[in-house]
C-alpha atoms as a PDB file:
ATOM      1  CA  UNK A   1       7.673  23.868  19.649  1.00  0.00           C
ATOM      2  CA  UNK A   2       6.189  20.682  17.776  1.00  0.00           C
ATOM      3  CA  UNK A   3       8.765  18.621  15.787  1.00  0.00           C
ATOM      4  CA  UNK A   4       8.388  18.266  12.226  1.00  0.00           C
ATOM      5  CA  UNK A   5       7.330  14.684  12.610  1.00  0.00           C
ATOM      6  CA  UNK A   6       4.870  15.664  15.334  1.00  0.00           C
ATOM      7  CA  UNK A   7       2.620  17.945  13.295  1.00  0.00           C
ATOM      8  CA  UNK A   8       2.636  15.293  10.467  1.00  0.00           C
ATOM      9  CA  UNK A   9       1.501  12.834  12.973  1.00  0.00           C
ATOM     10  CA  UNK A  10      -1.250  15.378  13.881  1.00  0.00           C
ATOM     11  CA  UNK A  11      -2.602  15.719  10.628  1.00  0.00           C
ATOM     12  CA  UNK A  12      -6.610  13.903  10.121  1.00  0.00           C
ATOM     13  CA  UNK A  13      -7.522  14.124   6.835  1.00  0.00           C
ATOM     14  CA  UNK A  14      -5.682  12.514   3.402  1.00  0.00           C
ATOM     15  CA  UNK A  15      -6.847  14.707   0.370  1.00  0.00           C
ATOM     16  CA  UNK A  16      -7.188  12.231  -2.883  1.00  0.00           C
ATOM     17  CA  UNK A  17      -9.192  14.103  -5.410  1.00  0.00           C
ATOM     18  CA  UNK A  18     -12.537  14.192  -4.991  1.00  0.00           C
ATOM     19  CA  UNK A  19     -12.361  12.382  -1.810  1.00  0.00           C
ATOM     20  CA  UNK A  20     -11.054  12.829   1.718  1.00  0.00           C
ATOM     21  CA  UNK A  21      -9.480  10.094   3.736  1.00  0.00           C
ATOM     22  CA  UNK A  22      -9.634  10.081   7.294  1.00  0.00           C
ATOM     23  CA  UNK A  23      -6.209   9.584  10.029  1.00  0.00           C
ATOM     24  CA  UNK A  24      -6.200   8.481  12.947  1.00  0.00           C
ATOM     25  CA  UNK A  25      -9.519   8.485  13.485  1.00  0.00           C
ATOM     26  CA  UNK A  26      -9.643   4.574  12.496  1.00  0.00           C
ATOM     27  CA  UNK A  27      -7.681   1.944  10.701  1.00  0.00           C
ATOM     28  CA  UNK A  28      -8.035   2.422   6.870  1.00  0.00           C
ATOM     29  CA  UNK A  29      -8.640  -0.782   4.241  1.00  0.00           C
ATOM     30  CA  UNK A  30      -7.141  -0.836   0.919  1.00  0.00           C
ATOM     31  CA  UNK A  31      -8.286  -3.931  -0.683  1.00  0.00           C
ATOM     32  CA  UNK A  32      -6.222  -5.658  -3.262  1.00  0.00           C
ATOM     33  CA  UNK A  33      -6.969  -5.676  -6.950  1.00  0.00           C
ATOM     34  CA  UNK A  34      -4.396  -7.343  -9.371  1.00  0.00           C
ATOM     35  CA  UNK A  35      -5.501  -7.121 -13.466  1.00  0.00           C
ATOM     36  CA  UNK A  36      -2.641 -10.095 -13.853  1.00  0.00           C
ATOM     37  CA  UNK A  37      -2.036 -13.814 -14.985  1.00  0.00           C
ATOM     38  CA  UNK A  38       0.674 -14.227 -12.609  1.00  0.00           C
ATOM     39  CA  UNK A  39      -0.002 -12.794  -9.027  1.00  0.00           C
ATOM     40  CA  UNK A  40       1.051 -15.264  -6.046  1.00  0.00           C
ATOM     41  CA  UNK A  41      -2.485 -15.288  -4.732  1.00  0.00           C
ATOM     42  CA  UNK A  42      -4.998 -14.415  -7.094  1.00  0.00           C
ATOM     43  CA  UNK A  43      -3.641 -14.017 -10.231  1.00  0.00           C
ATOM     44  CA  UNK A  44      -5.344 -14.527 -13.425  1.00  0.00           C
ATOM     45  CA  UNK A  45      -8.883 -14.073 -11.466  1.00  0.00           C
ATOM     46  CA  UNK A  46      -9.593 -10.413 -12.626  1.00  0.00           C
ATOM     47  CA  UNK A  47      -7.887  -9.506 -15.765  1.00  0.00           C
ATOM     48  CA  UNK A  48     -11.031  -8.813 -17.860  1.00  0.00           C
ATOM     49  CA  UNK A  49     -12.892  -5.491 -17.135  1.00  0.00           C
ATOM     50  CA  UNK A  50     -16.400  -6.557 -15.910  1.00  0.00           C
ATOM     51  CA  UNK A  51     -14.639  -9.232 -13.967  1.00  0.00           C
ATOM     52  CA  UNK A  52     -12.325  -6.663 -12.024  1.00  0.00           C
ATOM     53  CA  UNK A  53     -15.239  -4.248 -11.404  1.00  0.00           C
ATOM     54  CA  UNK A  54     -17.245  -7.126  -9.721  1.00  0.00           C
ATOM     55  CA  UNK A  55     -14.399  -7.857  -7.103  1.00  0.00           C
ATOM     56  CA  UNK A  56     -13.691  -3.936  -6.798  1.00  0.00           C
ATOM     57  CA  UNK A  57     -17.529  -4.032  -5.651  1.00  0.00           C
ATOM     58  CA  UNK A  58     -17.321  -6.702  -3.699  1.00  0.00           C
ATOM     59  CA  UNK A  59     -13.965  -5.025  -2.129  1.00  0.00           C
ATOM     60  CA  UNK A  60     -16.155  -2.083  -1.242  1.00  0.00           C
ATOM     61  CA  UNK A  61     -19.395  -3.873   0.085  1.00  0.00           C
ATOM     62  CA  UNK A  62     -16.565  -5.220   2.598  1.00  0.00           C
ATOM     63  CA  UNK A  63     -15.394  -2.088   3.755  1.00  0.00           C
ATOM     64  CA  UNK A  64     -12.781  -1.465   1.773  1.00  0.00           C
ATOM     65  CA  UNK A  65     -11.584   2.449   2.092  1.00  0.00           C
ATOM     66  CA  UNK A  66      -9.380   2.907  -1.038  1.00  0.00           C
ATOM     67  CA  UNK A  67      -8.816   0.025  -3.937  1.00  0.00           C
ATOM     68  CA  UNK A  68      -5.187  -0.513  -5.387  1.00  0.00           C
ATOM     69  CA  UNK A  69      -4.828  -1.407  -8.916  1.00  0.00           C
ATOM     70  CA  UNK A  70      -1.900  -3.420  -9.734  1.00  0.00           C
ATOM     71  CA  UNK A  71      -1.122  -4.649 -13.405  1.00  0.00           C
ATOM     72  CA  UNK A  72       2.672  -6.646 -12.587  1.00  0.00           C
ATOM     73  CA  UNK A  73       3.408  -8.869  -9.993  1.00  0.00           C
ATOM     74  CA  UNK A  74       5.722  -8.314  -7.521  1.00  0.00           C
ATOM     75  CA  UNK A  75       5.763 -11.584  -6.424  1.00  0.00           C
ATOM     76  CA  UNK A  76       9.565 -12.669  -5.820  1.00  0.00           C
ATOM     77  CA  UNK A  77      10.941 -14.085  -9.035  1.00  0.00           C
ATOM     78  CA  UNK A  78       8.431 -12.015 -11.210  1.00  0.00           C
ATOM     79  CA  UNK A  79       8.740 -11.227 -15.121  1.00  0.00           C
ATOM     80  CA  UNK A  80       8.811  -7.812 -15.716  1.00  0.00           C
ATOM     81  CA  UNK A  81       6.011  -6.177 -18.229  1.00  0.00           C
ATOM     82  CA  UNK A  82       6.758  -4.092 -21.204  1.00  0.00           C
ATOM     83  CA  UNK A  83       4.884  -0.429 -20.339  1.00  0.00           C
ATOM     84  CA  UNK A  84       2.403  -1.123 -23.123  1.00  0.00           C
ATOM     85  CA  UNK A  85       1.393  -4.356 -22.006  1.00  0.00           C
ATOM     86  CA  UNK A  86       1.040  -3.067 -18.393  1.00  0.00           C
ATOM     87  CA  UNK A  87      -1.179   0.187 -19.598  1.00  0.00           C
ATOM     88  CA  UNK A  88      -2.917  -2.364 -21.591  1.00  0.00           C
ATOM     89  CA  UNK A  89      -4.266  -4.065 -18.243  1.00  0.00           C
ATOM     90  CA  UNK A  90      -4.730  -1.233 -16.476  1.00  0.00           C
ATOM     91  CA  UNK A  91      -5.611   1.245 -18.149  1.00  0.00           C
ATOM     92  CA  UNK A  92      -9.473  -0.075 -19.183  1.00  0.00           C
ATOM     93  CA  UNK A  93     -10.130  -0.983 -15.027  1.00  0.00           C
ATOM     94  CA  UNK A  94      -9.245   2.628 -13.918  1.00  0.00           C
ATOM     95  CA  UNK A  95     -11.343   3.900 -16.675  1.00  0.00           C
ATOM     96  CA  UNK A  96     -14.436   1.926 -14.998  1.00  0.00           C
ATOM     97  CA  UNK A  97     -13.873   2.533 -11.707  1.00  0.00           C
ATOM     98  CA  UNK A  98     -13.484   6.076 -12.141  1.00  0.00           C
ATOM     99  CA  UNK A  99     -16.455   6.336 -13.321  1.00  0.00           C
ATOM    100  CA  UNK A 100     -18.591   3.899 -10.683  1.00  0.00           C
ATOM    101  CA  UNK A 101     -15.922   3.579  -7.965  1.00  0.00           C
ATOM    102  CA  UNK A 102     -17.366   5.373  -4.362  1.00  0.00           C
ATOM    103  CA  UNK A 103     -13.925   4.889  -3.007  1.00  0.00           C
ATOM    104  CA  UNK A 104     -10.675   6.422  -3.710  1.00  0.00           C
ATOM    105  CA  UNK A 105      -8.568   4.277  -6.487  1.00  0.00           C
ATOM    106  CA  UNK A 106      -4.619   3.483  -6.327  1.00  0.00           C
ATOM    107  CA  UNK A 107      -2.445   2.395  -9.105  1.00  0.00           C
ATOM    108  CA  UNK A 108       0.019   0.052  -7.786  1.00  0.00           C
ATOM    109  CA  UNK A 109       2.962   0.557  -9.979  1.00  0.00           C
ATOM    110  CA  UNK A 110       6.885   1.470 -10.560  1.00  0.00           C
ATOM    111  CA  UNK A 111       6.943   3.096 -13.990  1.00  0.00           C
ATOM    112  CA  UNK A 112       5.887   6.982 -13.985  1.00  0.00           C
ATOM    113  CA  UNK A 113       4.245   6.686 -17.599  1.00  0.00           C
ATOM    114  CA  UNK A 114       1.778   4.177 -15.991  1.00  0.00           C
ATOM    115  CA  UNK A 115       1.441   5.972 -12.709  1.00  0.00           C
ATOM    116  CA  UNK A 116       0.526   9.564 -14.705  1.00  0.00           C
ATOM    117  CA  UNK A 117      -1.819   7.671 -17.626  1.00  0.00           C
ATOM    118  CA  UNK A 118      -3.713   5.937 -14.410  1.00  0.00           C
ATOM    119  CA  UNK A 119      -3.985   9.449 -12.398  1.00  0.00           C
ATOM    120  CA  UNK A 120      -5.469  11.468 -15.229  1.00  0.00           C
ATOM    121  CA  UNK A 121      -7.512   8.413 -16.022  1.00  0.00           C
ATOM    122  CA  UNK A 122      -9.125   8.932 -12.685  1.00  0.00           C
ATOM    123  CA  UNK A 123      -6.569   6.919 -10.265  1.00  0.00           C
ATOM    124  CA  UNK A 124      -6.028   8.640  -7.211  1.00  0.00           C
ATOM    125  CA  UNK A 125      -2.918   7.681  -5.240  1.00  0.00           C
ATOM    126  CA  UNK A 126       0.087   6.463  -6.329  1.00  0.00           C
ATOM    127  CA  UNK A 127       1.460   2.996  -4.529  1.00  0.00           C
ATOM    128  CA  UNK A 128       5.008   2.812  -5.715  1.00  0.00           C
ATOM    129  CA  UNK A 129       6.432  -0.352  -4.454  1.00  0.00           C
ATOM    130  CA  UNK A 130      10.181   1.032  -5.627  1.00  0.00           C
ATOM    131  CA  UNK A 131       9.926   4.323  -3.205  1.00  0.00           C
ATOM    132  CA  UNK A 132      10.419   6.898  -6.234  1.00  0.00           C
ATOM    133  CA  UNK A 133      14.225   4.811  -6.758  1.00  0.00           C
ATOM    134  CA  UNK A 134      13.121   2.637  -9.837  1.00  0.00           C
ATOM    135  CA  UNK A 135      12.189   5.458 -12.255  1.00  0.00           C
ATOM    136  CA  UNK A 136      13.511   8.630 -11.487  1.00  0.00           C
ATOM    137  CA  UNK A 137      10.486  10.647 -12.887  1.00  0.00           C
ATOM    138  CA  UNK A 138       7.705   8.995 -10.699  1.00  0.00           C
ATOM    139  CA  UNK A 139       8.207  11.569  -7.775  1.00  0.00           C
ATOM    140  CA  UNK A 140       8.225  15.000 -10.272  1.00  0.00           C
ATOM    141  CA  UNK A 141       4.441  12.985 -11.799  1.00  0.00           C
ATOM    142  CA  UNK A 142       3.453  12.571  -8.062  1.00  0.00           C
ATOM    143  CA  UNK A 143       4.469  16.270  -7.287  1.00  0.00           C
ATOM    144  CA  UNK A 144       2.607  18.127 -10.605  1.00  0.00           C
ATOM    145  CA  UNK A 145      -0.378  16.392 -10.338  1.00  0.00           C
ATOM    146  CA  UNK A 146      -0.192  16.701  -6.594  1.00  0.00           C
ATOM    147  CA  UNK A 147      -1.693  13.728  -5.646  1.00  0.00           C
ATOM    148  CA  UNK A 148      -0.390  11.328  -2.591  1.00  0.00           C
ATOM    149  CA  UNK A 149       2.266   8.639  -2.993  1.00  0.00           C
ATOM    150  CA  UNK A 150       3.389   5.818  -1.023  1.00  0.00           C
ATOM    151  CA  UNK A 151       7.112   5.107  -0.842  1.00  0.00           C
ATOM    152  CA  UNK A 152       7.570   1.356  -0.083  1.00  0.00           C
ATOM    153  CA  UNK A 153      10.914   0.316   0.884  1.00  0.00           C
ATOM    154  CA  UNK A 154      12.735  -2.224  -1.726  1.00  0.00           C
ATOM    155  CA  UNK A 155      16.324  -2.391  -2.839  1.00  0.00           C
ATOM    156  CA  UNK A 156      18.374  -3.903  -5.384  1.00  0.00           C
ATOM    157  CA  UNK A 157      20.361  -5.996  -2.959  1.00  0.00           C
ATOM    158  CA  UNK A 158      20.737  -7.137   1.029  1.00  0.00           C
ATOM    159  CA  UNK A 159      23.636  -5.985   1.834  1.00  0.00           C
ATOM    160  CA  UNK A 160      22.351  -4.745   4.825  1.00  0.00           C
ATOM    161  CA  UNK A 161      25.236  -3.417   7.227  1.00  0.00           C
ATOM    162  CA  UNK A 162      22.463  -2.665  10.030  1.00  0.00           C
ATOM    163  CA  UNK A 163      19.253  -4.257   8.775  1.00  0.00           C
ATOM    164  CA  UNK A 164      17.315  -1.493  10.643  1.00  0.00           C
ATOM    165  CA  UNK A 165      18.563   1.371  10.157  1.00  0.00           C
ATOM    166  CA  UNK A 166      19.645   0.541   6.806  1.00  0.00           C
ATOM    167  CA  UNK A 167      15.985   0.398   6.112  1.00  0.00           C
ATOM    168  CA  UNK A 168      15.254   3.565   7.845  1.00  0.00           C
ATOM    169  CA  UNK A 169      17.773   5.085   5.962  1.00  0.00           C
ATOM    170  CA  UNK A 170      16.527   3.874   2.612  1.00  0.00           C
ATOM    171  CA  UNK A 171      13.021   4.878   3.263  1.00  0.00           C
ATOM    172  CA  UNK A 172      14.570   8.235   4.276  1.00  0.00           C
ATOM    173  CA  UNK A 173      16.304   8.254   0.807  1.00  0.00           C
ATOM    174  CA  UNK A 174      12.595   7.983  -0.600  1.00  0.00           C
ATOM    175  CA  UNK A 175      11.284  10.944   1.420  1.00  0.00           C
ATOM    176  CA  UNK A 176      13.875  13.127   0.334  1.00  0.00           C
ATOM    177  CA  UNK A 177      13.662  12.162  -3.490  1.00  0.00           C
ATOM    178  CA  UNK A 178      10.111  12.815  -2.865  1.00  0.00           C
ATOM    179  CA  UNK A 179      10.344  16.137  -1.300  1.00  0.00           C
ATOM    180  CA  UNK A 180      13.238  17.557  -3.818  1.00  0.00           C
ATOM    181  CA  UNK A 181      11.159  16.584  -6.422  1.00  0.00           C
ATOM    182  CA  UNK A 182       8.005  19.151  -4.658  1.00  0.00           C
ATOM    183  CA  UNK A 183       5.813  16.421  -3.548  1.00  0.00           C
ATOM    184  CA  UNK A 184       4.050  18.354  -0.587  1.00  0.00           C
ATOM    185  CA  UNK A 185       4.714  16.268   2.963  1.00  0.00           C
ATOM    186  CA  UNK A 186       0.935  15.805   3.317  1.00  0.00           C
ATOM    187  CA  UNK A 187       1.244  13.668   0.266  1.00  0.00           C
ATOM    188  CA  UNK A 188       3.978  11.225   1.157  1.00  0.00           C
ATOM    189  CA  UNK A 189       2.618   8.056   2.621  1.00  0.00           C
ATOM    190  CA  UNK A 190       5.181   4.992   3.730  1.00  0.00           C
ATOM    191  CA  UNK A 191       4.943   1.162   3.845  1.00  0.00           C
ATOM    192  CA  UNK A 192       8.063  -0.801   5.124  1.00  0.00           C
ATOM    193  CA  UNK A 193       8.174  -3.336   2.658  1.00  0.00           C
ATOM    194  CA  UNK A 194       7.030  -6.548   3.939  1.00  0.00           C
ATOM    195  CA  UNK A 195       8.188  -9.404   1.763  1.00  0.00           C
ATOM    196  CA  UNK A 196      10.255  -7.785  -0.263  1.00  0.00           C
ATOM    197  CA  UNK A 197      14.619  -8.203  -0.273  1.00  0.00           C
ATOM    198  CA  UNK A 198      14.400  -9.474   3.748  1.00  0.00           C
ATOM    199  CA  UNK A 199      14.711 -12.800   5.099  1.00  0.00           C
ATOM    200  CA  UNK A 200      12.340 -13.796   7.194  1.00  0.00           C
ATOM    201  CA  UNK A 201      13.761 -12.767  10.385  1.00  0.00           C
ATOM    202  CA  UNK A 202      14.528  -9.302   9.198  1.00  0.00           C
ATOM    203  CA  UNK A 203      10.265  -9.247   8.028  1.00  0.00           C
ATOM    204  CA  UNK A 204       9.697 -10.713  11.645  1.00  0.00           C
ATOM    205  CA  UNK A 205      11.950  -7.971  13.011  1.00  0.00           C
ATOM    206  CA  UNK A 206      10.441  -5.018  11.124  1.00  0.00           C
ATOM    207  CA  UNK A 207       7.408  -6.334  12.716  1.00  0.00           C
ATOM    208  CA  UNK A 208       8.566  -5.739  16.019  1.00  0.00           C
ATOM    209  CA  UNK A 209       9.747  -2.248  15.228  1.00  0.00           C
ATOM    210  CA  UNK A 210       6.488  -0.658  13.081  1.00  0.00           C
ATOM    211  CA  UNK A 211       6.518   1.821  15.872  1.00  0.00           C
ATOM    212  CA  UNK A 212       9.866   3.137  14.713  1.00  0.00           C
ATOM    213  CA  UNK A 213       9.035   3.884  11.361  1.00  0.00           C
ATOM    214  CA  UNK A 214       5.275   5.233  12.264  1.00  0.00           C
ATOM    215  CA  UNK A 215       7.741   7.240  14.249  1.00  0.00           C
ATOM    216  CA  UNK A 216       9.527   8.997  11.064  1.00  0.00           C
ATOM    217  CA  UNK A 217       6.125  11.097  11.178  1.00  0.00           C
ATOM    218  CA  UNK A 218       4.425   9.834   8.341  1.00  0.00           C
ATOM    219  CA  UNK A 219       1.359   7.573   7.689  1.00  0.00           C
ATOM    220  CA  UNK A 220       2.437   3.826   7.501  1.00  0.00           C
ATOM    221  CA  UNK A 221       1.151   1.426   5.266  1.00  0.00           C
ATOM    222  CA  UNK A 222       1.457  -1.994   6.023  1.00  0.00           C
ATOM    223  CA  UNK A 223       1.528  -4.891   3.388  1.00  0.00           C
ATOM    224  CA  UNK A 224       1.590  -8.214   4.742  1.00  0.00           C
ATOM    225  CA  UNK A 225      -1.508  -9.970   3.030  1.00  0.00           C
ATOM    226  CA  UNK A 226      -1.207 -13.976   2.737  1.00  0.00           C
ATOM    227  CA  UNK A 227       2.490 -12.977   2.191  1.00  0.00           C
ATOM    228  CA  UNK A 228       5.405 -15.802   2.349  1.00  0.00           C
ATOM    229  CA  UNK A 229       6.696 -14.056   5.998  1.00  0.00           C
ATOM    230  CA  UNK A 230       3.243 -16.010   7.326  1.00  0.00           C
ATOM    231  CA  UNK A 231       3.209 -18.852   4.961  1.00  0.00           C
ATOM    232  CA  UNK A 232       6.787 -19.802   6.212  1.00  0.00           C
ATOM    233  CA  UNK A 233       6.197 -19.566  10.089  1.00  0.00           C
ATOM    234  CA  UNK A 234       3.033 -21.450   9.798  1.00  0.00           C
ATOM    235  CA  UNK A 235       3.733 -23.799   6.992  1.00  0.00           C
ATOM    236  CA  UNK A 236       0.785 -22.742   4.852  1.00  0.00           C
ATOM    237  CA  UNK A 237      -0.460 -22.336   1.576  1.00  0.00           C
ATOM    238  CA  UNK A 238      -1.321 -18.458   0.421  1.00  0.00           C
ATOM    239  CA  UNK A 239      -4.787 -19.433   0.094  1.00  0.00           C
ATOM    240  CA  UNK A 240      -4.691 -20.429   4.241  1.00  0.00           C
ATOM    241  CA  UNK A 241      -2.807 -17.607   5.179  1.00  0.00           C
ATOM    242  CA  UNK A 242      -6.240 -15.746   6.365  1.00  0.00           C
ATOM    243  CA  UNK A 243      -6.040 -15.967  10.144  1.00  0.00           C
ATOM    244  CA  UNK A 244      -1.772 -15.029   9.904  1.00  0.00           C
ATOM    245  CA  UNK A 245      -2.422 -11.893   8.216  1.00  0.00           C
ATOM    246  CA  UNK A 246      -5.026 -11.224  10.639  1.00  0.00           C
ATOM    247  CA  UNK A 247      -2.301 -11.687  13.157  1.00  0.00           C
ATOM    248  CA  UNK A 248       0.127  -8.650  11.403  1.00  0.00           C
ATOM    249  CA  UNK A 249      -2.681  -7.083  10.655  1.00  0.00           C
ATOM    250  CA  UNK A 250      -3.611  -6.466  14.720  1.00  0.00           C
ATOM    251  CA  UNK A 251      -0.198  -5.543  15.510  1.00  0.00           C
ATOM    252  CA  UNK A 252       0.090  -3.365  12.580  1.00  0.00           C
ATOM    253  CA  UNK A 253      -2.891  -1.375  13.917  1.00  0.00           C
ATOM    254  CA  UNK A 254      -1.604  -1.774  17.891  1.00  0.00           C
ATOM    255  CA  UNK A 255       1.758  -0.300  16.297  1.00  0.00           C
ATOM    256  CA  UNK A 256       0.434   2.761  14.817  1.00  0.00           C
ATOM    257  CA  UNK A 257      -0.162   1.731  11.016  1.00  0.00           C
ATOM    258  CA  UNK A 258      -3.150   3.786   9.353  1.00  0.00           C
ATOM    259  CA  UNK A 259      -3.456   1.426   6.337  1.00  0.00           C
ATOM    260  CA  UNK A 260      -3.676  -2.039   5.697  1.00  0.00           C
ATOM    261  CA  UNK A 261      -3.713  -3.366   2.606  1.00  0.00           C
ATOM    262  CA  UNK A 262      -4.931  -7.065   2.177  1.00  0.00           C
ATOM    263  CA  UNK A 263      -6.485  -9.260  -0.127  1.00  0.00           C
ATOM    264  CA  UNK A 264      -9.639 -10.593   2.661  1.00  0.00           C
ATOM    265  CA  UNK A 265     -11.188  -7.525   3.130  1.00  0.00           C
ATOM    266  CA  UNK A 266     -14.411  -8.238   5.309  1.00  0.00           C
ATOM    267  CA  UNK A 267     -12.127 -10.591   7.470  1.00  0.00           C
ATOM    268  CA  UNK A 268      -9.607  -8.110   8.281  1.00  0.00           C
ATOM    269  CA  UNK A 269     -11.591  -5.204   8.303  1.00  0.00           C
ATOM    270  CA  UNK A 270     -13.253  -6.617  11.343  1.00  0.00           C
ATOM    271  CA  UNK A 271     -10.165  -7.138  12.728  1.00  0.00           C
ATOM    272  CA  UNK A 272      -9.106  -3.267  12.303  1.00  0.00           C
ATOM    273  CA  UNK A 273     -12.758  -2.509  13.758  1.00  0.00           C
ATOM    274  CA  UNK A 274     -12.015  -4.490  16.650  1.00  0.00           C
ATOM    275  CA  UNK A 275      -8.644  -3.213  17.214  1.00  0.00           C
ATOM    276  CA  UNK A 276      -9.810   0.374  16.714  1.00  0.00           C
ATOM    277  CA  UNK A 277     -12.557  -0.113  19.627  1.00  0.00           C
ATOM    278  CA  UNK A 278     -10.133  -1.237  21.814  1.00  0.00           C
ATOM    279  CA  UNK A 279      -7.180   1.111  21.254  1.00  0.00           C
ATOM    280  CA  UNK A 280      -9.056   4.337  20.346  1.00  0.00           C
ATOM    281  CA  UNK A 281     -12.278   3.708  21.914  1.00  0.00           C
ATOM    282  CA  UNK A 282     -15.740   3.980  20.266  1.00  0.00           C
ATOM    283  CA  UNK A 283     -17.474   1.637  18.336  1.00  0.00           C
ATOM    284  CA  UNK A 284     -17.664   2.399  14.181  1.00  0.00           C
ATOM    285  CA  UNK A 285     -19.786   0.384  11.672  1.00  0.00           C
ATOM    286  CA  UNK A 286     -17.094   1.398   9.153  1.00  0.00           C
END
């Protein structure tokens, strides 16, 4: 008899409205699309409409499968947003990509209020970067307008007893909030949490160990774009930081990850393409 986790792994296809997403069958892109001032890459670059619809095309022309929408950094040491400023940035780009996007649209937030405007706006996924723990409601929005969510792991603190398992545990924690709250288990994506309440060496080790959470039987996301994890091992500027993500990126994909989500999307989708062709075999133009 298949395990639970087994037949997740097994499943192809992501449903996300109007589009389908395919798994397994090759490395998916979600480029990066932040509608802030105060991003650690590339913020301030796309917070007016027309602006942010240029990149998203741009995004796409590169291959990217899926384009996140994120109106608060997360960057460490951020300044929270008020909801209404947040909807305020937001809000206008889902609008317009709805309505010209070819490519399934995420809203990168914590707050449910945000997440459920963006979804009925036309926003497609939900990329929580709190795993449903934040704001209690997000998971019941995710589950009654059945659409997928990712459940990144973040905490309040590290007070890690085992780093590892602590983490497994905590993303765990998110599943089950998740599925109590009737979000179907072909809905539930996870990302690890690159970057976020881990020292370095605890980002390098969750590295190593992708394999172990691909293993918890659901599709992996994996965040590691120009993030401080590369700037600090190669002593680089975000802006530099192309040819280290590249470097996550290919073990991400040799470790079983489905997504990647970065902000150089023709540079690293060649990289996925490459990886693809040598781990699954067959050559795709995209």
């Amino acid at each position: 008899m298949l395990t639970q986790e087994r037949k997740l792994q097994q499943r192809k296809e992501l449903a996300c409205g109007r589009f389908t997403l395919p798994l397994g069958q090759r490395t998916l892109v979600m480029g990066i699309l932040n509608v802030t001032p105060d991003s650690f890459s590339d913020g301030g670059c796309y917070t007016d409409v027309e602006k942010a619809l240029a990149h998203a095309k741009r995004l796409v022309d590169a291959g990217a499968d899926i384009i996140d929408v994120g109106g608060e950094s997360t960057r460490p040491g951020f300044a929270p947003v008020e909801l209404a400023e947040e909807l305020d940035r937001v809000m206008p780009v889902i609008r317009a990509l709805a309505a010209e996007c070819p490519v399934p649209v995420s809203i990168d937030t914590y707050k449910s209020e945000v997440a459920e405007q963006a979804i009925r706006a036309g926003a497609h996924i939900i990329n929580d970067v709190w795993g449903a723990k934040k704001d209690h409601r997000m998971a019941d929005v995710a589950a009654s307008l059945d659409v997928p969510i990712i459940l990144m792991h973040n905490r309040e603190n590290m007070d890690y007893i085992q780093f590892f398992s602590d983490l497994v545990r905590d993303l765990r924690e998110s599943v089950q909030i998740a599925l109590k709250a009737g979000v179907k288990q072909e809905n539930i994506l996870l990302d690890p949490g690159i970057g976020f309440v881990k020292t370095l060496e605890q980002n390098l080790e969750t590295m190593r160990r992708l394999d172990d959470i691909v293993a918890l039987g659901y599709p992996v996301l994996l965040g590691t774009s120009r993030k401080s994890m590369i700037g600090r091992v190669l002593d680089v500027p975000p802006e530099e930081r192309v040819e280290g993500t590249a470097a996550t990126v290919a073990l991400g994909v040799a470790k079983g990850c489905q997504i990647v989500r970065v902000h150089d999307v023709k540079e690293m989708k060649r990289v996925v393409q490459m990886m693809d062709a040598m781990l699954k075999g067959g050559v795709t133009a995209g």
